[in-house]
N, C-alpha and C. Protein backbone atom coordinates (compact mmCIF):
# COMPACT_ATOMS: atom_id res chain seq x y z
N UNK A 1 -12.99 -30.48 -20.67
CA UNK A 1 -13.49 -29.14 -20.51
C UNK A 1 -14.57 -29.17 -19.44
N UNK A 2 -14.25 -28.30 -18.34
CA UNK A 2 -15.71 -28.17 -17.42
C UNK A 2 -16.66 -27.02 -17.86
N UNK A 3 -17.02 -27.07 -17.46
CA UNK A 3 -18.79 -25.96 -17.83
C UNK A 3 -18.60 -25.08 -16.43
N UNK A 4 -18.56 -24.04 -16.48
CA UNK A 4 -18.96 -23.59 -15.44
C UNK A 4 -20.24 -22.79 -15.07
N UNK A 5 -20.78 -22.97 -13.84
CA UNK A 5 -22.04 -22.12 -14.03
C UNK A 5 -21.92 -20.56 -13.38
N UNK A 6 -22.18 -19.67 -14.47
CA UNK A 6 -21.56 -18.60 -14.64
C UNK A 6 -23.10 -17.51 -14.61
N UNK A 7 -23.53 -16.76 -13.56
CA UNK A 7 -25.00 -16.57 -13.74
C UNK A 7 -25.49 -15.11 -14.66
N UNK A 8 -24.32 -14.73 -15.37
CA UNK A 8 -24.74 -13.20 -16.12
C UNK A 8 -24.75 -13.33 -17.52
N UNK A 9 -23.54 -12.77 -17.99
CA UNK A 9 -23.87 -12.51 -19.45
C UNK A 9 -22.92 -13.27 -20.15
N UNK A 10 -22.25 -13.74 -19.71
CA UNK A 10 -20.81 -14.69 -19.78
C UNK A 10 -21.08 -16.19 -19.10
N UNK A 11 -21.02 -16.86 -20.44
CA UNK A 11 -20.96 -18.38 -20.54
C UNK A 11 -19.33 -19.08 -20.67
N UNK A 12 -19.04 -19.71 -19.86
CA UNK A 12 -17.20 -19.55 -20.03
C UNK A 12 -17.08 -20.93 -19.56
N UNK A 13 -16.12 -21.91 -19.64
CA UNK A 13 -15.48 -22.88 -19.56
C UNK A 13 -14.10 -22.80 -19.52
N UNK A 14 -13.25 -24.03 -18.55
CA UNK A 14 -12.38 -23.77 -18.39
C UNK A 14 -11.61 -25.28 -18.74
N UNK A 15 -10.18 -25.25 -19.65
CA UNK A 15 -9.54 -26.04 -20.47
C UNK A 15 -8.09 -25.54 -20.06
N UNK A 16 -7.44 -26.39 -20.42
CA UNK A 16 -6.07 -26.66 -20.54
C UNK A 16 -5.21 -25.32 -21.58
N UNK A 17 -4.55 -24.77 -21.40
CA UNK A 17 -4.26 -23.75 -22.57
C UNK A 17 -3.56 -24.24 -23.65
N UNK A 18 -3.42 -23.44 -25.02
CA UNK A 18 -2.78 -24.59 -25.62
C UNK A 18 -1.98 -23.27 -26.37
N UNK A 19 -0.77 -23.57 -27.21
CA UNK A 19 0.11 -22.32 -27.85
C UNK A 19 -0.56 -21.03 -28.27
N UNK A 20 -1.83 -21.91 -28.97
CA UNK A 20 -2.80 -20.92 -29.86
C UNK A 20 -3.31 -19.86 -28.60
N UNK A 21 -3.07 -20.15 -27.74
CA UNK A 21 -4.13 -19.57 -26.79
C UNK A 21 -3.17 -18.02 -26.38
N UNK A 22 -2.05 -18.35 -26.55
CA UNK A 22 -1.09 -17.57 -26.27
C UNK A 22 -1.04 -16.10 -26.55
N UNK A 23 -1.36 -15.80 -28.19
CA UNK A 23 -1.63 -14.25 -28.29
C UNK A 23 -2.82 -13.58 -27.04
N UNK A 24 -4.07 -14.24 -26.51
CA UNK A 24 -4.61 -13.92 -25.95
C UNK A 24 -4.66 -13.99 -24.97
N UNK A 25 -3.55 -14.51 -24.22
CA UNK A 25 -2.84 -14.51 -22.86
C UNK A 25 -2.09 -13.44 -22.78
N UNK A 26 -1.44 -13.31 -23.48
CA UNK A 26 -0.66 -11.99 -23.53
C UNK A 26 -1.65 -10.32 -23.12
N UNK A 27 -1.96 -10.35 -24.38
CA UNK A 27 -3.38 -9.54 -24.39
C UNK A 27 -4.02 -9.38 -23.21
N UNK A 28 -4.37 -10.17 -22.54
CA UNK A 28 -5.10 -10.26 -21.48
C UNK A 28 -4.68 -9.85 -20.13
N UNK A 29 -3.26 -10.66 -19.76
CA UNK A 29 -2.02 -10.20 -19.01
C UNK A 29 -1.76 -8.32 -18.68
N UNK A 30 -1.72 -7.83 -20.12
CA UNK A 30 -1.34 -6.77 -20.60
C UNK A 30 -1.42 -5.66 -19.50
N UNK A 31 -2.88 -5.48 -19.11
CA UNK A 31 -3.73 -4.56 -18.14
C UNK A 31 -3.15 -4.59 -16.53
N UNK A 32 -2.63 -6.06 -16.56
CA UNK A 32 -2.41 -6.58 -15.10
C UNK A 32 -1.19 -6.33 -14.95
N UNK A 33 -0.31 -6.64 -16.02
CA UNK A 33 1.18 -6.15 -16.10
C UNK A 33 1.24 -4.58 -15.52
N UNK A 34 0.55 -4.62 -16.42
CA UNK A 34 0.79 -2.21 -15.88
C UNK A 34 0.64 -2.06 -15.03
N UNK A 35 -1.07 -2.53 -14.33
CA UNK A 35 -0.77 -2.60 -12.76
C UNK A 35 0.24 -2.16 -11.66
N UNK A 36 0.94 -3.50 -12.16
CA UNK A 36 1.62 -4.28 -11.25
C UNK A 36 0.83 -5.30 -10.49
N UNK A 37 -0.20 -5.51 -11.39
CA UNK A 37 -1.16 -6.82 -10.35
C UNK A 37 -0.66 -8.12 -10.49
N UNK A 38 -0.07 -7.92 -11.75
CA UNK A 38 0.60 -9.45 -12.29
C UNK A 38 2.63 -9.35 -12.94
N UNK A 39 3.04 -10.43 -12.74
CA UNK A 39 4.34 -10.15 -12.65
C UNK A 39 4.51 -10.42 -14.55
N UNK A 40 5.25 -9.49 -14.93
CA UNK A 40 5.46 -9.49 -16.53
C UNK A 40 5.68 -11.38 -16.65
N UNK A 41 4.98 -11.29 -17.52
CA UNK A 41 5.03 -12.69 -18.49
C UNK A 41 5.50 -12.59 -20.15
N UNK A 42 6.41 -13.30 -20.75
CA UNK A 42 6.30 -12.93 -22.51
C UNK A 42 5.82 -13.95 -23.16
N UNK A 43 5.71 -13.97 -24.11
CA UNK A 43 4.84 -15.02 -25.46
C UNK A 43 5.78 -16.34 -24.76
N UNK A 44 7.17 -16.02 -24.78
CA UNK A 44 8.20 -17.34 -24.35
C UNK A 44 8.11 -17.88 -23.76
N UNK A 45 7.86 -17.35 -22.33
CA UNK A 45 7.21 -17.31 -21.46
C UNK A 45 6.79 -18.61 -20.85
N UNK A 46 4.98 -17.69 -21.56
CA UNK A 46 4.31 -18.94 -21.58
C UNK A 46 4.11 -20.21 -22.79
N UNK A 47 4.84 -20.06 -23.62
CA UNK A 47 5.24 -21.06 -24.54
C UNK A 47 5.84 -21.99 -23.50
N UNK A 48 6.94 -21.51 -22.96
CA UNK A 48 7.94 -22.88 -21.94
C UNK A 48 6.65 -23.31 -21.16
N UNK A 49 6.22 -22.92 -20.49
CA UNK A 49 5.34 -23.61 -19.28
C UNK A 49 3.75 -23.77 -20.04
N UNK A 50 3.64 -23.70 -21.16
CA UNK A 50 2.19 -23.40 -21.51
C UNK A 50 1.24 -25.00 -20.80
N UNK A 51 2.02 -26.09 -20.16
CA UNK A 51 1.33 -26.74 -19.59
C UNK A 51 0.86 -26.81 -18.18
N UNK A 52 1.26 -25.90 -17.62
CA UNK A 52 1.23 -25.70 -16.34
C UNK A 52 -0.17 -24.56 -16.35
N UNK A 53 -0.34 -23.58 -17.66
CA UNK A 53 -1.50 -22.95 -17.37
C UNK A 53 -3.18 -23.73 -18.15
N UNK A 54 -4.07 -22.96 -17.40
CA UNK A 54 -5.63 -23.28 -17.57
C UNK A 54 -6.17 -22.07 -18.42
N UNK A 55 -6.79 -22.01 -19.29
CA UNK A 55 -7.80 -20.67 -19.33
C UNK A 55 -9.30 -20.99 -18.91
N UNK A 56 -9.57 -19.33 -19.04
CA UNK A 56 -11.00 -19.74 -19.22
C UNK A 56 -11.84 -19.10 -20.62
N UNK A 57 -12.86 -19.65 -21.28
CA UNK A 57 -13.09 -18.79 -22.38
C UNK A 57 -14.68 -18.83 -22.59
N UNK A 58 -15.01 -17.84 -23.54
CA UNK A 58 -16.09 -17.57 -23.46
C UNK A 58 -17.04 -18.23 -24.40
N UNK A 59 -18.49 -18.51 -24.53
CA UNK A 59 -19.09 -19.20 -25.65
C UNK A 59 -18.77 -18.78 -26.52
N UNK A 60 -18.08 -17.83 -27.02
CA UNK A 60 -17.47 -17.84 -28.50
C UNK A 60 -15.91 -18.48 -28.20
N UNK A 61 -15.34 -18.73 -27.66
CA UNK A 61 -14.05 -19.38 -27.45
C UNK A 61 -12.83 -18.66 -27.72
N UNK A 62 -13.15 -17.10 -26.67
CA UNK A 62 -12.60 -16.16 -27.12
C UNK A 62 -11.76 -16.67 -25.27
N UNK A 63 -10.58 -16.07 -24.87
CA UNK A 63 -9.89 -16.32 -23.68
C UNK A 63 -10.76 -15.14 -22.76
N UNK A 64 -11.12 -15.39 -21.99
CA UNK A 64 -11.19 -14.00 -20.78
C UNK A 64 -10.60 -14.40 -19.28
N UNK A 65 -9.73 -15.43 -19.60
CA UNK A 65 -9.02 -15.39 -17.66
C UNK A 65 -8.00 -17.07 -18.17
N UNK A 66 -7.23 -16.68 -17.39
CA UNK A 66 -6.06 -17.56 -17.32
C UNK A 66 -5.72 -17.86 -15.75
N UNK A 67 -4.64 -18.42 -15.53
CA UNK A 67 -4.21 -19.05 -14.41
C UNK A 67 -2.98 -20.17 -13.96
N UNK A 68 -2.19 -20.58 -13.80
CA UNK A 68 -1.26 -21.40 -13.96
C UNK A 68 -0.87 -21.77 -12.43
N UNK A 69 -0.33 -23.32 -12.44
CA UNK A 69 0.05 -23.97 -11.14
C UNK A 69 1.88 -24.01 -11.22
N UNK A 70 2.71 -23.22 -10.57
CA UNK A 70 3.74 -23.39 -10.22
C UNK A 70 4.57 -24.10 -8.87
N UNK A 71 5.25 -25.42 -9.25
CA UNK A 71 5.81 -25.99 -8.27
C UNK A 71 6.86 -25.08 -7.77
N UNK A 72 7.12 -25.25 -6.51
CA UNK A 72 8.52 -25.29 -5.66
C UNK A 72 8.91 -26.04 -5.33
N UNK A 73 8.39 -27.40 -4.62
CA UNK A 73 9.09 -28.49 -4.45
C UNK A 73 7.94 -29.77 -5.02
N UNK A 74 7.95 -30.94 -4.28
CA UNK A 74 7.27 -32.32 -4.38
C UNK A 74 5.94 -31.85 -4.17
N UNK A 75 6.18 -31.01 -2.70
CA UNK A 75 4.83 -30.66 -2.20
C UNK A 75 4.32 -29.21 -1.92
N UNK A 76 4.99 -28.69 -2.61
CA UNK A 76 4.12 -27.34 -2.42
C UNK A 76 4.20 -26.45 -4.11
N UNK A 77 2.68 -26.23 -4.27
CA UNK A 77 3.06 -25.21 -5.48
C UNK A 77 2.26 -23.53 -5.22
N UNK A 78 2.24 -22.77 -6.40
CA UNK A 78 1.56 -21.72 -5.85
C UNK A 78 0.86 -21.38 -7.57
N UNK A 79 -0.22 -20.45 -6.89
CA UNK A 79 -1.38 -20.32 -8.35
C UNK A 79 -0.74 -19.07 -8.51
N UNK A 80 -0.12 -18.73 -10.22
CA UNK A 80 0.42 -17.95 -10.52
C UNK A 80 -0.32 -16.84 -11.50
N UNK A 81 -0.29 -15.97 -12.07
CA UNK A 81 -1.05 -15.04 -13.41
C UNK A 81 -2.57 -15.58 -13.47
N UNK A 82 -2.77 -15.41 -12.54
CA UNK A 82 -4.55 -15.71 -12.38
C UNK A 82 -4.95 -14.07 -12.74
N UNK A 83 -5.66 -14.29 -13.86
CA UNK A 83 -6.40 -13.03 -14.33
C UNK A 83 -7.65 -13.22 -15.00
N UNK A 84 -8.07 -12.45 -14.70
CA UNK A 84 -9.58 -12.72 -15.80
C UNK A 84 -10.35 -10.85 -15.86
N UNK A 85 -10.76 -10.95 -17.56
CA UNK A 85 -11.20 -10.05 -18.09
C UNK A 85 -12.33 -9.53 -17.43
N UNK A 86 -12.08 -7.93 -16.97
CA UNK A 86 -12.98 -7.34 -16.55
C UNK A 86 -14.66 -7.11 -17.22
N UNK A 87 -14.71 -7.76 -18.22
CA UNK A 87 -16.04 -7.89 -18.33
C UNK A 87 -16.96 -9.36 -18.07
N UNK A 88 -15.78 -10.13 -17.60
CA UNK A 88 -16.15 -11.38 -16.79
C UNK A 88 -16.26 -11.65 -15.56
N UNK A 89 -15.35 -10.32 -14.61
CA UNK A 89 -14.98 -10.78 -13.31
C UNK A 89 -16.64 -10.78 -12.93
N UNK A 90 -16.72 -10.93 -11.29
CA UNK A 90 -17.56 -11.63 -10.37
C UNK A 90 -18.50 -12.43 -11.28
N UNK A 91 -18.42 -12.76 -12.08
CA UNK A 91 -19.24 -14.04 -12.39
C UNK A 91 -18.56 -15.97 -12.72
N UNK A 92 -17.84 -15.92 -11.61
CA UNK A 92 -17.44 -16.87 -11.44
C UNK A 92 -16.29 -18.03 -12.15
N UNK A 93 -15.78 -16.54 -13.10
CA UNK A 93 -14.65 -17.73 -13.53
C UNK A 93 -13.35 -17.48 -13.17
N UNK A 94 -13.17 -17.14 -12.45
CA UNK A 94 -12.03 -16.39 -11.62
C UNK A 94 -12.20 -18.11 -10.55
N UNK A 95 -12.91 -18.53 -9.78
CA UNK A 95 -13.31 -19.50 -8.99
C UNK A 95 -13.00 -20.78 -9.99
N UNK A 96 -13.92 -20.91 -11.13
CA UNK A 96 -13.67 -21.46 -11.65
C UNK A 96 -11.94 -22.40 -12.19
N UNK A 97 -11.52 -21.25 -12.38
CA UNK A 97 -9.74 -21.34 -12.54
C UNK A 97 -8.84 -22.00 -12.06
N UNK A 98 -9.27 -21.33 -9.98
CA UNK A 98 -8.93 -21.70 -9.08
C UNK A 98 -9.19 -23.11 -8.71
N UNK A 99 -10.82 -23.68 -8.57
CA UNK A 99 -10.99 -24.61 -8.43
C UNK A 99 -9.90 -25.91 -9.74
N UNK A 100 -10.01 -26.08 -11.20
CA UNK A 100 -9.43 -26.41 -11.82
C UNK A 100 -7.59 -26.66 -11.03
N UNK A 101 -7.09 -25.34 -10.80
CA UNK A 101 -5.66 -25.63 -11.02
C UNK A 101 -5.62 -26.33 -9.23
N UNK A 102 -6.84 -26.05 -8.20
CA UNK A 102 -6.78 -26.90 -7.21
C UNK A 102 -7.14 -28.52 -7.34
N UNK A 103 -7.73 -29.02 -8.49
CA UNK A 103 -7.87 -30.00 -8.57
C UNK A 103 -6.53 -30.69 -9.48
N UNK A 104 -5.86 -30.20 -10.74
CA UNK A 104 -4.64 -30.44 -11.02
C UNK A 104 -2.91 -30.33 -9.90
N UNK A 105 -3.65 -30.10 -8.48
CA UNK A 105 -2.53 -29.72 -7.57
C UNK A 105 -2.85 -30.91 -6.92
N UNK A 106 -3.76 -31.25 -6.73
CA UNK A 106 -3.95 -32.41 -5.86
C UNK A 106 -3.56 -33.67 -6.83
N UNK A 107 -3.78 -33.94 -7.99
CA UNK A 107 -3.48 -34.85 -8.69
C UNK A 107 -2.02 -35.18 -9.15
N UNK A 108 -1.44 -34.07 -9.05
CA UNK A 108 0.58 -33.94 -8.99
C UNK A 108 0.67 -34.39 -7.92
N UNK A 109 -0.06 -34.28 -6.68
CA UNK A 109 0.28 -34.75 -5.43
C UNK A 109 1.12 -33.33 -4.25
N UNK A 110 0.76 -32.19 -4.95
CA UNK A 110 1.32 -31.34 -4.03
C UNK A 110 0.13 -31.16 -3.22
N UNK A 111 0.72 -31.05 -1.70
CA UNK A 111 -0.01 -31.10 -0.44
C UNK A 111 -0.22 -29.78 -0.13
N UNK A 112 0.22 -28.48 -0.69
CA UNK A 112 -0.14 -27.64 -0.25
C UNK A 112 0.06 -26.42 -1.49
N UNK A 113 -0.92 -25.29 -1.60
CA UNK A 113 -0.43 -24.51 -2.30
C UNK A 113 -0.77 -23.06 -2.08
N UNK A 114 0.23 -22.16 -2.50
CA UNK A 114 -0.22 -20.83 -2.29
C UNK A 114 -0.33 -19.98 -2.87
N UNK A 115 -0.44 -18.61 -2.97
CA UNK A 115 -0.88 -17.36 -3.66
C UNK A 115 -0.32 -16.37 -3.50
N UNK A 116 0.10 -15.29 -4.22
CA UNK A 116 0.21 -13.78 -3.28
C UNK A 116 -0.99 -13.22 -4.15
N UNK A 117 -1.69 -12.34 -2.98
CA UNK A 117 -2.73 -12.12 -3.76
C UNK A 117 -3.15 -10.30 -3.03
N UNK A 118 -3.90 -9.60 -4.01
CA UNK A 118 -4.46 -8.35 -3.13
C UNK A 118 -5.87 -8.69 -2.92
N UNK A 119 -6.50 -9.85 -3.03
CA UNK A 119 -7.93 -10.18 -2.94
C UNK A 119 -7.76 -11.38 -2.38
N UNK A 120 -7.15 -11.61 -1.02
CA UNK A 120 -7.75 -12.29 -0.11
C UNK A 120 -8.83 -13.10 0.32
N UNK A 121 -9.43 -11.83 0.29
CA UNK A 121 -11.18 -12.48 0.71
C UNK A 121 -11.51 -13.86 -0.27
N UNK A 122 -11.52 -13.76 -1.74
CA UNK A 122 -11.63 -14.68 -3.21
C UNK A 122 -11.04 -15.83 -2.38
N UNK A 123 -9.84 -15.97 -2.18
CA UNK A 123 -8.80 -17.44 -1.99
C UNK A 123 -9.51 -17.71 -0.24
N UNK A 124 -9.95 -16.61 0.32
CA UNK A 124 -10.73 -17.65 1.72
C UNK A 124 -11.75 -17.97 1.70
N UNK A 125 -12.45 -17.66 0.98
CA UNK A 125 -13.79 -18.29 0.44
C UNK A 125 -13.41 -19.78 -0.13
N UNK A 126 -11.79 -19.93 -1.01
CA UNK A 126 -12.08 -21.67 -0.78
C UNK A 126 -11.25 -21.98 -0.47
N UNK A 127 -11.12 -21.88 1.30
CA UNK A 127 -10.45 -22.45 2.29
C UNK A 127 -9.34 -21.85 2.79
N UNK A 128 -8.84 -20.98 1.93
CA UNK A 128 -7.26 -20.70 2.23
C UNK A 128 -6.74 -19.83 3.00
N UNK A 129 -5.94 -20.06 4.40
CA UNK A 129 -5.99 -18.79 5.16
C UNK A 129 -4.77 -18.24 5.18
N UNK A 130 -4.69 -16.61 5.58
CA UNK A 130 -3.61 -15.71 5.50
C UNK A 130 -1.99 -16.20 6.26
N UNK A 131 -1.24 -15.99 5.58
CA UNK A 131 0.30 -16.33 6.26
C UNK A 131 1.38 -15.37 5.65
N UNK A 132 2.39 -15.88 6.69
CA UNK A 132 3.83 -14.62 6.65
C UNK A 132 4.01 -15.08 5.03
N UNK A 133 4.22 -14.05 4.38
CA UNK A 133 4.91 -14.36 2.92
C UNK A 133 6.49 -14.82 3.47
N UNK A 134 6.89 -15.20 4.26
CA UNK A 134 8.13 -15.60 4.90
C UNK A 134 8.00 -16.88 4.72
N UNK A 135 6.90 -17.64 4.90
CA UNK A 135 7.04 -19.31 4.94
C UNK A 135 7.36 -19.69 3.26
N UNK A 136 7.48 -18.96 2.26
CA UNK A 136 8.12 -18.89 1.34
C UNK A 136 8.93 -18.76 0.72
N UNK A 137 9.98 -19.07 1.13
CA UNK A 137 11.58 -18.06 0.97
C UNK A 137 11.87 -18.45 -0.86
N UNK A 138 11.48 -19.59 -1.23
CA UNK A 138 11.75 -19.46 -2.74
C UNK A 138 10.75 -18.77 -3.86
N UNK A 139 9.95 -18.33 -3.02
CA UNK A 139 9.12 -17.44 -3.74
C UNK A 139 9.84 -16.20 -3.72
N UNK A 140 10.19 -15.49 -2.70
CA UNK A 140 10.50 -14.17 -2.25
C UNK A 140 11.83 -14.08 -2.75
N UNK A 141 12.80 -14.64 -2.75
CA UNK A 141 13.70 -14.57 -3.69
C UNK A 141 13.95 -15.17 -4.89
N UNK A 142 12.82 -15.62 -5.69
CA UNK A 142 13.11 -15.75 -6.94
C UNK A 142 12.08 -14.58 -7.80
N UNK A 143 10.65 -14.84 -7.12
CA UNK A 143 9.84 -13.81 -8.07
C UNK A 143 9.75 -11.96 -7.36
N UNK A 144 9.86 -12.28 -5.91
CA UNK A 144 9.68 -10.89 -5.21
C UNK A 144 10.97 -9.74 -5.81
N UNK A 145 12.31 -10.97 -5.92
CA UNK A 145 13.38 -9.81 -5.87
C UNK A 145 13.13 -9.14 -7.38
N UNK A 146 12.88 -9.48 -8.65
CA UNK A 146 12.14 -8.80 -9.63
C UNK A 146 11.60 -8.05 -9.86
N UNK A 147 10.65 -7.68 -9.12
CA UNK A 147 9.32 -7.20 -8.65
C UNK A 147 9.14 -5.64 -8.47
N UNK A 148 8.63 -4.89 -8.97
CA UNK A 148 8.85 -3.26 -8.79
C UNK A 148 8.29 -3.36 -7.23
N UNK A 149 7.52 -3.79 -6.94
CA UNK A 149 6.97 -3.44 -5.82
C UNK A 149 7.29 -4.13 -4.26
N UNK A 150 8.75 -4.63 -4.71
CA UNK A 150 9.02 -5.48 -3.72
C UNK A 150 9.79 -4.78 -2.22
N UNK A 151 9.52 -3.06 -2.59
CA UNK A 151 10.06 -2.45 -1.52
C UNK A 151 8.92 -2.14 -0.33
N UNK A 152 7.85 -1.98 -1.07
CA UNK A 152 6.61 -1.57 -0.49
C UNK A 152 5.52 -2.43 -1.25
N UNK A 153 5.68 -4.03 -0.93
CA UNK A 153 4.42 -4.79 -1.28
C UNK A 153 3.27 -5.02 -0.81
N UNK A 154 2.65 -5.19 -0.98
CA UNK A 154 0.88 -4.87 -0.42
C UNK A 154 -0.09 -5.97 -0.84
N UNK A 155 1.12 -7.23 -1.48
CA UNK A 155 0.03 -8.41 -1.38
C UNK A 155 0.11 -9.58 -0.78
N UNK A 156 -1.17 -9.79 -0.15
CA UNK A 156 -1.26 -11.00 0.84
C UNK A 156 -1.08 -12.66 0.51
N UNK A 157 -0.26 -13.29 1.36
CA UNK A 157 0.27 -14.92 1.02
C UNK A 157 -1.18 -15.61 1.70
N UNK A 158 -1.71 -15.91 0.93
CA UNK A 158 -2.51 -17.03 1.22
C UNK A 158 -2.46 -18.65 1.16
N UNK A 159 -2.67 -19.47 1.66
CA UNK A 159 -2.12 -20.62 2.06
C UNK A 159 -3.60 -21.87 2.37
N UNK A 160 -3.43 -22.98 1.31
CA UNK A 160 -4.16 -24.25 1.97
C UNK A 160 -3.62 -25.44 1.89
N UNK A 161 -3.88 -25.95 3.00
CA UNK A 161 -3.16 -27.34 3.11
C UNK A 161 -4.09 -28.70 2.86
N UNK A 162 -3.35 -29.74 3.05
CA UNK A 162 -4.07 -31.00 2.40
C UNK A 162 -5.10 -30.70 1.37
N UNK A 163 -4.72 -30.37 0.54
CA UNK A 163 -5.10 -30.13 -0.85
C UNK A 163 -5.66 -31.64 -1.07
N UNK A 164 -5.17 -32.78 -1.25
CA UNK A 164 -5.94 -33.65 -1.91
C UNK A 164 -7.30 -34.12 -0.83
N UNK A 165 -6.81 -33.85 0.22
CA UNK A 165 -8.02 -34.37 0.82
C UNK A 165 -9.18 -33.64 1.16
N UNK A 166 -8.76 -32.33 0.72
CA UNK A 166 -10.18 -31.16 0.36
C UNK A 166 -10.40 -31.23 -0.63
N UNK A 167 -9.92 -31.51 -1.32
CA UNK A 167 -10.82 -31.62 -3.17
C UNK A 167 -11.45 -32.88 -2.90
N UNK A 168 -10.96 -34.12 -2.36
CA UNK A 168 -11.95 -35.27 -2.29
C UNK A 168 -13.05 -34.67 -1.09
N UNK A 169 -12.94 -34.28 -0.58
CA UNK A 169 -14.17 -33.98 0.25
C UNK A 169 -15.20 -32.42 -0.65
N UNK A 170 -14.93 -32.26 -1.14
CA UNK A 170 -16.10 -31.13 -2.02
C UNK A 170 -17.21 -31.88 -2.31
């Protein structure tokens, strides 16, 4: 478990998710689903992959933000259902998340990973710069063609490379 330093009213740490964690992934998801900020997820879902996601939770060890690392190949994955509860956002566990599933990307050994994201700015702050959602083609036809919004999408592919050798240099 890391500690994160979190400077408001929210004390939060970030762990490995585990089944239990699941009703409150859902829950949490829920807001982002309607959106359309986040692509529908079910309990099953994340039961199949529940190792691939992180949460984050609060000093009562309640969930307020999730996050998960999805491969495409050896070397490239992308940070998937990154959400966190609006009475947590800008206080740093949204970063928190990120940093985590960037340090579990480098340790699989994927060299590069990416995002679609409508908050940009967040993912270039650590390091990651804008690209064609085209250098993705198994993204775009496996999760885009799904997608209500895949006629008129409006979120940006963000992209960092040598992943292990920027986490060893932090």
């Amino acid at each position: 478990m890391t500690a994160l330093p979190v400077p408001s009213q929210v004390s939060a740490s970030v762990r490995a998710a585990t089944p239990g964690d699941i009703p409150a992934m859902v829950q949490l998801m829920g807001p982002f689903i309607a959106s359309g900020d986040l692509l529908p997820r079910t309990a099953a879902d994340l039961e199949r992959d529940i190792t691939s996601y992180q949460v984050a939770t609060d000093q009562h060890g309640g969930v307020i933000g999730m996050g998960a690392l999805k491969p495409y190949s050896p070397a490239l994955a992308e940070i998937i259902a990154l959400a966190v509860s609006p009475r947590a956002q800008g206080q740093g566990v949204g970063l928190g998340l990120v940093e985590r599933l960037l340090d579990r990307a480098a340790r699989l050994g994927f060299t590069d990973v990416f995002a679609l994201t409508r908050v940009p700015g967040f993912f270039h702050r650590l390091g990651f710069t804008t690209v064609e959602k085209s250098r993705f083609p198994l993204k775009v036809w496996f999760d885009c063609a799904r997608c209500s919004r895949r006629h008129s999408c409006d979120e940006t592919a963000v992209h960092l490379t040598d992943v292990a050798s920027r986490r060893a240099g932090r």
